[in-house]
C-alpha atoms as a PDB file:
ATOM      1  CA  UNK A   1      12.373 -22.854  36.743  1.00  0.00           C
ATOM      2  CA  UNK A   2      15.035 -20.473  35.629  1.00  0.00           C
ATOM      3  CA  UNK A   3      14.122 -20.904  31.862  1.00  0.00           C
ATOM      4  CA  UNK A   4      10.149 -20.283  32.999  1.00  0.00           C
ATOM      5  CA  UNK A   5      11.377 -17.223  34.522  1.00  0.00           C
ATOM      6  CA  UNK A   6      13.470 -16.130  31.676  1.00  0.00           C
ATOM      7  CA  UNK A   7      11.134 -16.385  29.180  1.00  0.00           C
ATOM      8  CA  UNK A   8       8.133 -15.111  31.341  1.00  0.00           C
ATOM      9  CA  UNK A   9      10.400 -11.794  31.348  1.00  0.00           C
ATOM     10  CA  UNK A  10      10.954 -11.644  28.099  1.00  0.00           C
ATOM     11  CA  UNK A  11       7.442 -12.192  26.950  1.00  0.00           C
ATOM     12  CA  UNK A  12       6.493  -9.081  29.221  1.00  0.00           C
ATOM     13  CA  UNK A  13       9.573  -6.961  27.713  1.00  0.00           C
ATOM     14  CA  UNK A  14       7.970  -7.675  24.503  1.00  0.00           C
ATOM     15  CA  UNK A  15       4.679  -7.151  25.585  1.00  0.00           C
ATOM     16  CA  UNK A  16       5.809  -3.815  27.221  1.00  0.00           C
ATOM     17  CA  UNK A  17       7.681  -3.383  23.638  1.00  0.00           C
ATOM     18  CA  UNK A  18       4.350  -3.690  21.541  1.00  0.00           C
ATOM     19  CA  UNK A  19       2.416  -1.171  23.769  1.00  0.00           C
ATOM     20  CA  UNK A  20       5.084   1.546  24.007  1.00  0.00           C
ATOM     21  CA  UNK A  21       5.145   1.143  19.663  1.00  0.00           C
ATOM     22  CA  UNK A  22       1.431   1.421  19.867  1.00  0.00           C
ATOM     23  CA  UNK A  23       1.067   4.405  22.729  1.00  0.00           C
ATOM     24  CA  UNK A  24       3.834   6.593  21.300  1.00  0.00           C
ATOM     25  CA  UNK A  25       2.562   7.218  17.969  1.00  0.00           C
ATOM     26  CA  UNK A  26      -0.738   8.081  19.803  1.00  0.00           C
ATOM     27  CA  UNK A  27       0.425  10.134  21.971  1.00  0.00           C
ATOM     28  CA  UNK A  28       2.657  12.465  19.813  1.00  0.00           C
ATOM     29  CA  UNK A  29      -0.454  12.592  17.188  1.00  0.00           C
ATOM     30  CA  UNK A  30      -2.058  13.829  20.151  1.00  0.00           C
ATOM     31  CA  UNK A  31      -0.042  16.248  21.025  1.00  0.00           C
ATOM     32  CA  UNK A  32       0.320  17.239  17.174  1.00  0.00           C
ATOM     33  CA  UNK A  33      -3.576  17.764  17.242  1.00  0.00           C
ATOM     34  CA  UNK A  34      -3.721  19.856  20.327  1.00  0.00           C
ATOM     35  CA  UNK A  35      -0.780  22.302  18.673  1.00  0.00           C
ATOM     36  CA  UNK A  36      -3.236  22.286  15.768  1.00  0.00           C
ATOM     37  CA  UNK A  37      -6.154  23.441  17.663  1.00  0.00           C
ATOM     38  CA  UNK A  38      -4.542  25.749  19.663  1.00  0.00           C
ATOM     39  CA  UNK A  39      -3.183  27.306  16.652  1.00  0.00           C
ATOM     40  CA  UNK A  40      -6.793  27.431  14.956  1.00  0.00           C
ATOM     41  CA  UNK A  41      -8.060  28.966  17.735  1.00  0.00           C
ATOM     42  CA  UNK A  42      -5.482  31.898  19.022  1.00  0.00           C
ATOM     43  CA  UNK A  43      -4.446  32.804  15.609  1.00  0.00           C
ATOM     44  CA  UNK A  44      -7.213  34.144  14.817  1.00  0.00           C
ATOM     45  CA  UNK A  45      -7.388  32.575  10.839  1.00  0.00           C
ATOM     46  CA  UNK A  46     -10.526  32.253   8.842  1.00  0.00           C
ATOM     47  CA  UNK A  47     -12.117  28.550   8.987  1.00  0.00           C
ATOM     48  CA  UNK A  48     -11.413  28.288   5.188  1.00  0.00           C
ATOM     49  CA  UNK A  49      -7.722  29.234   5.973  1.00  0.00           C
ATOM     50  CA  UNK A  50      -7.424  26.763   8.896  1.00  0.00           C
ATOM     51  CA  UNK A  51     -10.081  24.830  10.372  1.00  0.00           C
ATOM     52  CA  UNK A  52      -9.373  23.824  13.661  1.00  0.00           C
ATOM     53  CA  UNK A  53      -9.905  19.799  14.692  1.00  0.00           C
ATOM     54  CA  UNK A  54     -12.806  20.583  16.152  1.00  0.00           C
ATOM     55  CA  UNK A  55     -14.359  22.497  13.475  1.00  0.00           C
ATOM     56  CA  UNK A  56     -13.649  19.384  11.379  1.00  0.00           C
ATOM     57  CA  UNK A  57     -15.486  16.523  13.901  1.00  0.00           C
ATOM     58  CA  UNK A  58     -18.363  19.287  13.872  1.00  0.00           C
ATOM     59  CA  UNK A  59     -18.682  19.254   9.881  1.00  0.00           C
ATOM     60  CA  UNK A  60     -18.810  15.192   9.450  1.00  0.00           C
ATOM     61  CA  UNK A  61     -21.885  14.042  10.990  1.00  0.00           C
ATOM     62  CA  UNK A  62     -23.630  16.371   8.551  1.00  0.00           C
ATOM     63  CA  UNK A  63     -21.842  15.060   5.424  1.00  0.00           C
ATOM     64  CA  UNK A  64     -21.547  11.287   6.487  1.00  0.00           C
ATOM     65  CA  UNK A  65     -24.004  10.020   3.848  1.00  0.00           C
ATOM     66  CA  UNK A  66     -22.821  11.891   0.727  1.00  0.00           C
ATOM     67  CA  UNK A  67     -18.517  11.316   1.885  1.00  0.00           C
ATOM     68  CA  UNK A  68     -19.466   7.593   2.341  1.00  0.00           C
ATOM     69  CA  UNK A  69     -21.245   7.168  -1.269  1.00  0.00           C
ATOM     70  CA  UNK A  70     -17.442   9.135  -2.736  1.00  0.00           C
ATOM     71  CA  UNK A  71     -15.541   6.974  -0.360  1.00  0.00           C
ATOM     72  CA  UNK A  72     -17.150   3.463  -2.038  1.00  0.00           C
ATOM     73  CA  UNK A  73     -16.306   4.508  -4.768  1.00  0.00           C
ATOM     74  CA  UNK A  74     -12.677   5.720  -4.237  1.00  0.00           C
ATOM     75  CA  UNK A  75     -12.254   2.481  -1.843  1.00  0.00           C
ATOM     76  CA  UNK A  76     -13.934  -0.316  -4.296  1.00  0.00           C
ATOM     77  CA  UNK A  77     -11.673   1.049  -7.297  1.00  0.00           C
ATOM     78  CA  UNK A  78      -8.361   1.562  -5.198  1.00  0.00           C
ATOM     79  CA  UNK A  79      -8.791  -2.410  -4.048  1.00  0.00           C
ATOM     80  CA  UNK A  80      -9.404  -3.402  -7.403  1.00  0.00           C
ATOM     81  CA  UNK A  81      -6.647  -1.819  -8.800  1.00  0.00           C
ATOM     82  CA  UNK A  82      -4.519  -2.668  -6.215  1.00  0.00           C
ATOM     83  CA  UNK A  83      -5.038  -6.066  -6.687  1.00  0.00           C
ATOM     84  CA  UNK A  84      -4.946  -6.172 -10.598  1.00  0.00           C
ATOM     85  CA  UNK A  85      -1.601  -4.513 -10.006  1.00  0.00           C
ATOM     86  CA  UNK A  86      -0.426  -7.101  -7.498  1.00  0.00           C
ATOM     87  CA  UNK A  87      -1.124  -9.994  -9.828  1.00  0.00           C
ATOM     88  CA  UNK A  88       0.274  -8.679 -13.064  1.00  0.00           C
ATOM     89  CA  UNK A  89       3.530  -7.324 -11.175  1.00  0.00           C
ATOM     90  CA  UNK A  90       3.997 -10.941  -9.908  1.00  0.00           C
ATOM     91  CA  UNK A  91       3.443 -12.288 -13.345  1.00  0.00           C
ATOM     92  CA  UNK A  92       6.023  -9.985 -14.953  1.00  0.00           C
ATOM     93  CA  UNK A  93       8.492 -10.593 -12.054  1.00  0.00           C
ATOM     94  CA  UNK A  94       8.355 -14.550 -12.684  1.00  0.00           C
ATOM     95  CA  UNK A  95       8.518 -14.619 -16.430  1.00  0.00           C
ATOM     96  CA  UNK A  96      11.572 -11.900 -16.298  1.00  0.00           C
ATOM     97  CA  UNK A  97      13.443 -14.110 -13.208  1.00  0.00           C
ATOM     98  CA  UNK A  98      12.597 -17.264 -14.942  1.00  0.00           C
ATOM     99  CA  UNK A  99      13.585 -16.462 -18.673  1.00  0.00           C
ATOM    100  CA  UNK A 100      16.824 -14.773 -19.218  1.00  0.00           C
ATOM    101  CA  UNK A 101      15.902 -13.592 -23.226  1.00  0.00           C
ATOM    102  CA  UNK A 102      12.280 -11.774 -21.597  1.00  0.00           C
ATOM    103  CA  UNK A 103      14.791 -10.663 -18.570  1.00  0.00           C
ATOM    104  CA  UNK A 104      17.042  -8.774 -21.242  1.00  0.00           C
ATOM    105  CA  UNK A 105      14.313  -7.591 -23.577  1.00  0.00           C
ATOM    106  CA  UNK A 106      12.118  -5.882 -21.257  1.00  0.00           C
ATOM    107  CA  UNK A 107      13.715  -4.985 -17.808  1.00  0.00           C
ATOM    108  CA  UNK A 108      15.883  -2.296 -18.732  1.00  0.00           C
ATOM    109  CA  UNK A 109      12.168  -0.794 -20.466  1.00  0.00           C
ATOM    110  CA  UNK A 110      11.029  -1.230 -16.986  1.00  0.00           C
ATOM    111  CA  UNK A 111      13.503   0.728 -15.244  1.00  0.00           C
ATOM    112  CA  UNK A 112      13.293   3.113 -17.614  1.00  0.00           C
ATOM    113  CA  UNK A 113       9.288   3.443 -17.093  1.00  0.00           C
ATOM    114  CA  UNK A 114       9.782   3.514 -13.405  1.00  0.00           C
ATOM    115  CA  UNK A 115      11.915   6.549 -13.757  1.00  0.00           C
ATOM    116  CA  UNK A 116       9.335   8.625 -15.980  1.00  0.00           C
ATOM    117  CA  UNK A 117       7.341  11.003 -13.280  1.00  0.00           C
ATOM    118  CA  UNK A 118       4.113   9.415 -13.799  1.00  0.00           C
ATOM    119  CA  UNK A 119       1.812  11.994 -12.623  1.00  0.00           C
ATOM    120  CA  UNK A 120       2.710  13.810 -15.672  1.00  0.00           C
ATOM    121  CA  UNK A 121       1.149  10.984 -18.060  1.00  0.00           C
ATOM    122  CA  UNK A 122      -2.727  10.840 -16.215  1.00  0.00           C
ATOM    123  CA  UNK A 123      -3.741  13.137 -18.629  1.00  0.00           C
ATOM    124  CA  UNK A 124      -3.020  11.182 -21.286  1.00  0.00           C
ATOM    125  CA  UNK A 125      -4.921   7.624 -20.162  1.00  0.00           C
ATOM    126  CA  UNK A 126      -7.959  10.421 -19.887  1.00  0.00           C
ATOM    127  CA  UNK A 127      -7.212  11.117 -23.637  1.00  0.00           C
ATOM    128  CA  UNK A 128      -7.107   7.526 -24.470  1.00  0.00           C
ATOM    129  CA  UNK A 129      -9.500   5.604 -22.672  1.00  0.00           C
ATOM    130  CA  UNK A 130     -11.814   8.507 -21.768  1.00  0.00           C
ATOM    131  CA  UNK A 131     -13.038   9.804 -18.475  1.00  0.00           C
ATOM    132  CA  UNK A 132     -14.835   7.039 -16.931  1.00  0.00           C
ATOM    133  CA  UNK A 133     -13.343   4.356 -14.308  1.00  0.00           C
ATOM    134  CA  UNK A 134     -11.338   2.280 -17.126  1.00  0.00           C
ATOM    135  CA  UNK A 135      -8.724   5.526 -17.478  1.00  0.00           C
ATOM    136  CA  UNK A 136      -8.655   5.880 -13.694  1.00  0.00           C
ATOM    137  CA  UNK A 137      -8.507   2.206 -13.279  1.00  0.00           C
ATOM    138  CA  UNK A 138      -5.009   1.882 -15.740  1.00  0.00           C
ATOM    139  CA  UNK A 139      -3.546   4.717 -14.471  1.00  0.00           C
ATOM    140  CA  UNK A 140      -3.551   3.212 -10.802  1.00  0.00           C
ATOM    141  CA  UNK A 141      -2.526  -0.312 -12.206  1.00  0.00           C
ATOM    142  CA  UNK A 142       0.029   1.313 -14.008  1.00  0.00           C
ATOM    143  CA  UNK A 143       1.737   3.366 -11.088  1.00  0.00           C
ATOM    144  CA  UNK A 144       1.182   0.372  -8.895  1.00  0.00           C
ATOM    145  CA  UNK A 145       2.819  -2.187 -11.161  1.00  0.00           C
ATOM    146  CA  UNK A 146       6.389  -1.178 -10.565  1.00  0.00           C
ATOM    147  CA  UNK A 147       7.025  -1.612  -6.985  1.00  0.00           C
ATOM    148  CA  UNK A 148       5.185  -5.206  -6.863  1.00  0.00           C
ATOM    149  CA  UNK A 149       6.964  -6.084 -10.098  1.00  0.00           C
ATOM    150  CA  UNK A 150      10.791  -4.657  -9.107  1.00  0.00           C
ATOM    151  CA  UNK A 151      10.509  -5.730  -5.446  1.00  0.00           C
ATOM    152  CA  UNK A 152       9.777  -9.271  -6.597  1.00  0.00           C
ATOM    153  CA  UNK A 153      12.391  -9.749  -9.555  1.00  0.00           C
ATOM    154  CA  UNK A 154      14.586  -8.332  -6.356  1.00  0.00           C
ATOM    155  CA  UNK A 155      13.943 -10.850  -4.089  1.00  0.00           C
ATOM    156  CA  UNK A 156      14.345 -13.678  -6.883  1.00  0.00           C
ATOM    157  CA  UNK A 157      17.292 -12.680  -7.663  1.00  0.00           C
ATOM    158  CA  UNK A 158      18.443 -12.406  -4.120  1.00  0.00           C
ATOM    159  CA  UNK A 159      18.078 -16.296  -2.986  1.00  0.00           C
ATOM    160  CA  UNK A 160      21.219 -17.823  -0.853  1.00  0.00           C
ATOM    161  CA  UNK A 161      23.281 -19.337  -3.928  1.00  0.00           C
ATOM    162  CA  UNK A 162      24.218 -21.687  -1.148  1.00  0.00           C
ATOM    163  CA  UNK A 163      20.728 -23.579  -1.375  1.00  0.00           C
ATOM    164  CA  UNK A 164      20.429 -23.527  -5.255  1.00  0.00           C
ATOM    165  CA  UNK A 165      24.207 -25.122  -5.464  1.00  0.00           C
ATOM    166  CA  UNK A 166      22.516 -27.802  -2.691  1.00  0.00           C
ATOM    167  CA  UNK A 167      18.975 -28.072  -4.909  1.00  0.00           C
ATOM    168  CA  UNK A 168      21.380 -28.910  -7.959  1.00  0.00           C
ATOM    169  CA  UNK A 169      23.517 -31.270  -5.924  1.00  0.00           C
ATOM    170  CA  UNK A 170      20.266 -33.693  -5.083  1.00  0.00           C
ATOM    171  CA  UNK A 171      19.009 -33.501  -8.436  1.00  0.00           C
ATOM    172  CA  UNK A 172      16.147 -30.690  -7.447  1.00  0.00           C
ATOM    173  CA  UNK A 173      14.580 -29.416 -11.007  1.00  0.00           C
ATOM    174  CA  UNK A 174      14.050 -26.306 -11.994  1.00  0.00           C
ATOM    175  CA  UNK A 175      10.601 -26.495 -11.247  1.00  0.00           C
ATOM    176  CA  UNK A 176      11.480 -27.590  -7.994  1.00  0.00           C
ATOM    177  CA  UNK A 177      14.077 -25.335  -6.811  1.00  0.00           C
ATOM    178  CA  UNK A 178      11.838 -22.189  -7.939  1.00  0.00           C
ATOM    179  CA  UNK A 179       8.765 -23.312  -6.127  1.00  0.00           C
ATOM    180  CA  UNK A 180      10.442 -24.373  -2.690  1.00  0.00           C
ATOM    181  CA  UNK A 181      13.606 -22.447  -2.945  1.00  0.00           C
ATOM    182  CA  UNK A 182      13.367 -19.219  -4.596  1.00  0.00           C
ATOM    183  CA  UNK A 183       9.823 -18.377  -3.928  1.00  0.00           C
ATOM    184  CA  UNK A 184       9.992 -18.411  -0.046  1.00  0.00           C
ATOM    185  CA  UNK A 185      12.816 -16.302  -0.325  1.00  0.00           C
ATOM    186  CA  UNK A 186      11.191 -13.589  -2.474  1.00  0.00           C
ATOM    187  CA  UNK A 187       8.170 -13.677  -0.259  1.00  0.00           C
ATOM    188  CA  UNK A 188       9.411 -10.558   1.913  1.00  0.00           C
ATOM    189  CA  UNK A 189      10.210  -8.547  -1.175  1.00  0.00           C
ATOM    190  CA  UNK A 190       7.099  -8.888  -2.988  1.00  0.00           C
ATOM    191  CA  UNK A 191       4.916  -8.024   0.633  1.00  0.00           C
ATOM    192  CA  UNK A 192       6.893  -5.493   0.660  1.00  0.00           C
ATOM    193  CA  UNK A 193       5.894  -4.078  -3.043  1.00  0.00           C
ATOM    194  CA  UNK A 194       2.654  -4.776  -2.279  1.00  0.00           C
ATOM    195  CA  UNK A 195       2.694  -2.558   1.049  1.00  0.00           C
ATOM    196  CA  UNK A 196       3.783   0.227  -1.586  1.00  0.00           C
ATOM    197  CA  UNK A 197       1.271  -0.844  -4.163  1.00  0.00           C
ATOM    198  CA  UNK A 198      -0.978  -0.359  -1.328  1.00  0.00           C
ATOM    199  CA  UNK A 199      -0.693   3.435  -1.277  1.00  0.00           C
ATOM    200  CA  UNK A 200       0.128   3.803  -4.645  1.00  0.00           C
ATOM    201  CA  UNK A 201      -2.935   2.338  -5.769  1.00  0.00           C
ATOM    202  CA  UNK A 202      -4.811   4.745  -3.705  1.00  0.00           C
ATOM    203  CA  UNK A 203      -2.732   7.437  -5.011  1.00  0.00           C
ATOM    204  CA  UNK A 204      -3.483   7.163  -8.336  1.00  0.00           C
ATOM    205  CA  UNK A 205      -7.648   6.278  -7.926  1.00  0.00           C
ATOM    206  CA  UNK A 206      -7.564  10.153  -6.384  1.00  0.00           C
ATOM    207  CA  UNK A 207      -5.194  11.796  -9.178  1.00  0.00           C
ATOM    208  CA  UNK A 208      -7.779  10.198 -11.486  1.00  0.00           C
ATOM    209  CA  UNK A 209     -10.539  11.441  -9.964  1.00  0.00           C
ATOM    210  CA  UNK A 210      -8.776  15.014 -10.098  1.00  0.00           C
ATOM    211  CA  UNK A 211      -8.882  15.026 -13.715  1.00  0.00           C
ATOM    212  CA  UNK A 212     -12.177  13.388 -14.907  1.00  0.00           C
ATOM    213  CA  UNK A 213     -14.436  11.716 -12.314  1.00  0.00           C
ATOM    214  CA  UNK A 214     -18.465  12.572 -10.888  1.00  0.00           C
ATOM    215  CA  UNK A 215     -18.020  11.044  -7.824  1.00  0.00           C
ATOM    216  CA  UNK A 216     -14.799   9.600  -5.463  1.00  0.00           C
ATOM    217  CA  UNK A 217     -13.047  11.325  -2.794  1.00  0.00           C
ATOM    218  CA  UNK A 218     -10.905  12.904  -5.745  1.00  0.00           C
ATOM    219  CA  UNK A 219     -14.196  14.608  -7.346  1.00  0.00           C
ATOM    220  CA  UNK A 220     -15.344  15.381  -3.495  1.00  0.00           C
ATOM    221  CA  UNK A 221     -11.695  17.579  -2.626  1.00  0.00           C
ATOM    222  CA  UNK A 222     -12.630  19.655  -5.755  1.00  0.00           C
ATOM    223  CA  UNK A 223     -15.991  20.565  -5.091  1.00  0.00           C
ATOM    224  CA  UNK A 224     -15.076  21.347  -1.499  1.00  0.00           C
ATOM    225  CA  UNK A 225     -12.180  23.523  -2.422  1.00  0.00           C
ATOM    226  CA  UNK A 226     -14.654  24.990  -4.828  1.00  0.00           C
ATOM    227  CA  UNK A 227     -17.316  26.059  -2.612  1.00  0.00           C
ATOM    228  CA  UNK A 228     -14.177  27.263   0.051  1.00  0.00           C
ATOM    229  CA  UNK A 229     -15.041  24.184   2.510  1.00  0.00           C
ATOM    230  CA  UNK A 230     -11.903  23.057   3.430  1.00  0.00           C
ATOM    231  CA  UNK A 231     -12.827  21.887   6.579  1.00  0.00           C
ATOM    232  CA  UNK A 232     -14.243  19.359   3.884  1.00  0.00           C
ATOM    233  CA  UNK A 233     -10.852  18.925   2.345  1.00  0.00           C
ATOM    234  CA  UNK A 234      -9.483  17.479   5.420  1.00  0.00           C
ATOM    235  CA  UNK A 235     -12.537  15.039   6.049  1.00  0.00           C
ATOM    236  CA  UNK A 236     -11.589  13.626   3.000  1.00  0.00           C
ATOM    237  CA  UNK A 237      -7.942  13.131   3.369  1.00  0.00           C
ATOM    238  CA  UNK A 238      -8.893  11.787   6.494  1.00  0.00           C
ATOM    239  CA  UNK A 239     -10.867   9.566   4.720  1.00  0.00           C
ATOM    240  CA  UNK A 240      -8.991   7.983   2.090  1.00  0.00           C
ATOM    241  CA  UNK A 241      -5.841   7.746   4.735  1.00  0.00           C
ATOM    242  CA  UNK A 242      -7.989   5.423   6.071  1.00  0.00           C
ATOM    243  CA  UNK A 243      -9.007   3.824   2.870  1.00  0.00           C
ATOM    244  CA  UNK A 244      -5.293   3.331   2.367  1.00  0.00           C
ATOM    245  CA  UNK A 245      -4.661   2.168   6.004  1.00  0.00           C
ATOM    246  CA  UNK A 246      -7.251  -0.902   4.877  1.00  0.00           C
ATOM    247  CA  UNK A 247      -6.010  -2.218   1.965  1.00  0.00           C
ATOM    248  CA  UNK A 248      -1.837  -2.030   3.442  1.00  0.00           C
ATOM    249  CA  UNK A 249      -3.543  -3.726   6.475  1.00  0.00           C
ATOM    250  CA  UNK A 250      -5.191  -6.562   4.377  1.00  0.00           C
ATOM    251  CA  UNK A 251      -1.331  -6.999   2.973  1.00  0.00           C
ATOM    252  CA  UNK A 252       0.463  -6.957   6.147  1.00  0.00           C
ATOM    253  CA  UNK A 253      -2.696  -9.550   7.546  1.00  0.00           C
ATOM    254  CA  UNK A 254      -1.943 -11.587   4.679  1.00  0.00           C
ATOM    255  CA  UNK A 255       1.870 -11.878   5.047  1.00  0.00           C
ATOM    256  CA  UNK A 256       1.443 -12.664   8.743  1.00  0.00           C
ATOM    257  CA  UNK A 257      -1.138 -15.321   7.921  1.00  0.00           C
ATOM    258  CA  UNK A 258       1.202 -16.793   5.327  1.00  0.00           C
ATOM    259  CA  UNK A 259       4.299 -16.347   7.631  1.00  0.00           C
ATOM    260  CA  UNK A 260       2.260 -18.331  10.035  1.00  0.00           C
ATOM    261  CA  UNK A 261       1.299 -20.950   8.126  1.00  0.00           C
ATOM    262  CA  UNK A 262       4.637 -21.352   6.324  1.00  0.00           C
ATOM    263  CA  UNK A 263       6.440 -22.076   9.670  1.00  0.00           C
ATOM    264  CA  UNK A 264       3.183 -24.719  10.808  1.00  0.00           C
ATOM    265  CA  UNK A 265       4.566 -26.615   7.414  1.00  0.00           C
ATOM    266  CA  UNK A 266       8.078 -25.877   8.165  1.00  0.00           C
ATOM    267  CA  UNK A 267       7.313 -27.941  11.693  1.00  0.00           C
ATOM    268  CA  UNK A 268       5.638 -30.507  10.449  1.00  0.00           C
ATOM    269  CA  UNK A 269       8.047 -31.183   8.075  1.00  0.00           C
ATOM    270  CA  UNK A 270      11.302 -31.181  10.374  1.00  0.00           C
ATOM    271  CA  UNK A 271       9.066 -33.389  12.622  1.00  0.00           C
END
């Protein structure tokens, strides 16, 4: 009865936990958007200075059709880039964890590439691959590489020597040990690469879209800020913060369904 009771508290201290995480972020964004509007309002600035919130729910009904047409766009090319990055980070961490010559030959390259500001080369995959999606497309798989690629080589690199001496002590192969061993305990790092890939991906999509693009949420920010609507401007952000919000949900759904279903198997197995 006592255990019942224990863990029927604890279940509502984590309950009460999860809805104080959820309600507090709400509640200061409120807050943050009332400062906004009463700022708008009483300081008297021009709409193109400083729209208030208001102004800004008042201005997307009207452009709802044309932002969601950019916002395909933006979104179907982020996702795909996103994941094109995900999968050729992973690659690239394996073969440099699993081969110490590729490990040696290309990972201090890598670092080095990570360290270049990369919003200073878009203009250049413009100049090579032209202005359509393809440039736009590379440069977003190329700023998203890194983190997937880094925070995976980091995690392989980071499994309890105490298991791989026990893997070599029952005769486990290589094969083996990677597979069961070393891959489970990467798993955190690469989600976590992939929850910056997430933004990144977005990220670079929009900085492509800045340069050479006719349509995306980029393209859209210009010709607001061209015509002065920068009420506009923030619909937008607004916009592809949510597009981002999607595809880092989809990762954190992911590692949550694979946490899930790793500890089912883990079960079974001890069973």
């Amino acid at each position: 009865m006592t255990e019942m009771a224990t863990t029927s508290r604890l279940q509502r201290v984590a309950h009460d936990d999860r809805a104080w995480a959820i309600a507090l972020p709400a509640l200061v964004g409120i807050a943050l958007l009332a400062a906004w509007q009463g700022v708008a309002v009483w300081s008297g600035l021009p709409e193109v200075i400083l729209p208030a919130p208001t102004a800004i729910v008042r201005d997307f009904l009207p452009v709802l059709g044309t932002l969601g047409a950019h916002a395909r766009a933006t979104g179907l090319e982020s996702l795909f880039a996103f994941l094109l990055s995900t999968a050729l980070g992973l690659c690239a961490a394996i073969a440099l964890s699993t081969s110490r010559l590729v490990r040696d030959a290309f990972y201090p390259n890598l670092v080095l590439f990570q360290l270049i500001p990369k919003i200073a080369l878009a203009p250049l995959f413009v100049f090579w691959m032209g202005v359509g999606a393809p440039s736009r497309l590379t440069y977003s798989v190329f700023i998203s590489f890194f983190p997937v690629a880094l925070a995976t080589m980091e995690g392989l690199s980071r499994t309890d020597p105490a298991m791989l001496r026990l893997c070599r002590a029952v005769g486990a192969s290589r094969r083996q040990t990677f597979l069961h061993v070393r891959v489970p305990y990467s798993l955190p790092y690469f989600f976590s690469g992939m929850k910056v890939a997430a933004t990144m991906s977005v990220i670079g999509i929009v900085v492509g879209e800045f340069i050479s693009a006719r349509e995306g949420l980029g393209f859209y920010i210009l010709m607001s800020q061209s015509r002065g609507e920068t009420a506009h401007i923030f619909i937008a952000i607004a916009v592809l913060c949510a597009i981002g919000l999607s595809i880092y949900g989809l990762t954190a759904w992911a590692e949550h369904l694979l946490r899930l279903w790793w500890r089912g198997g883990t079960t079974k197995a001890s069973a």
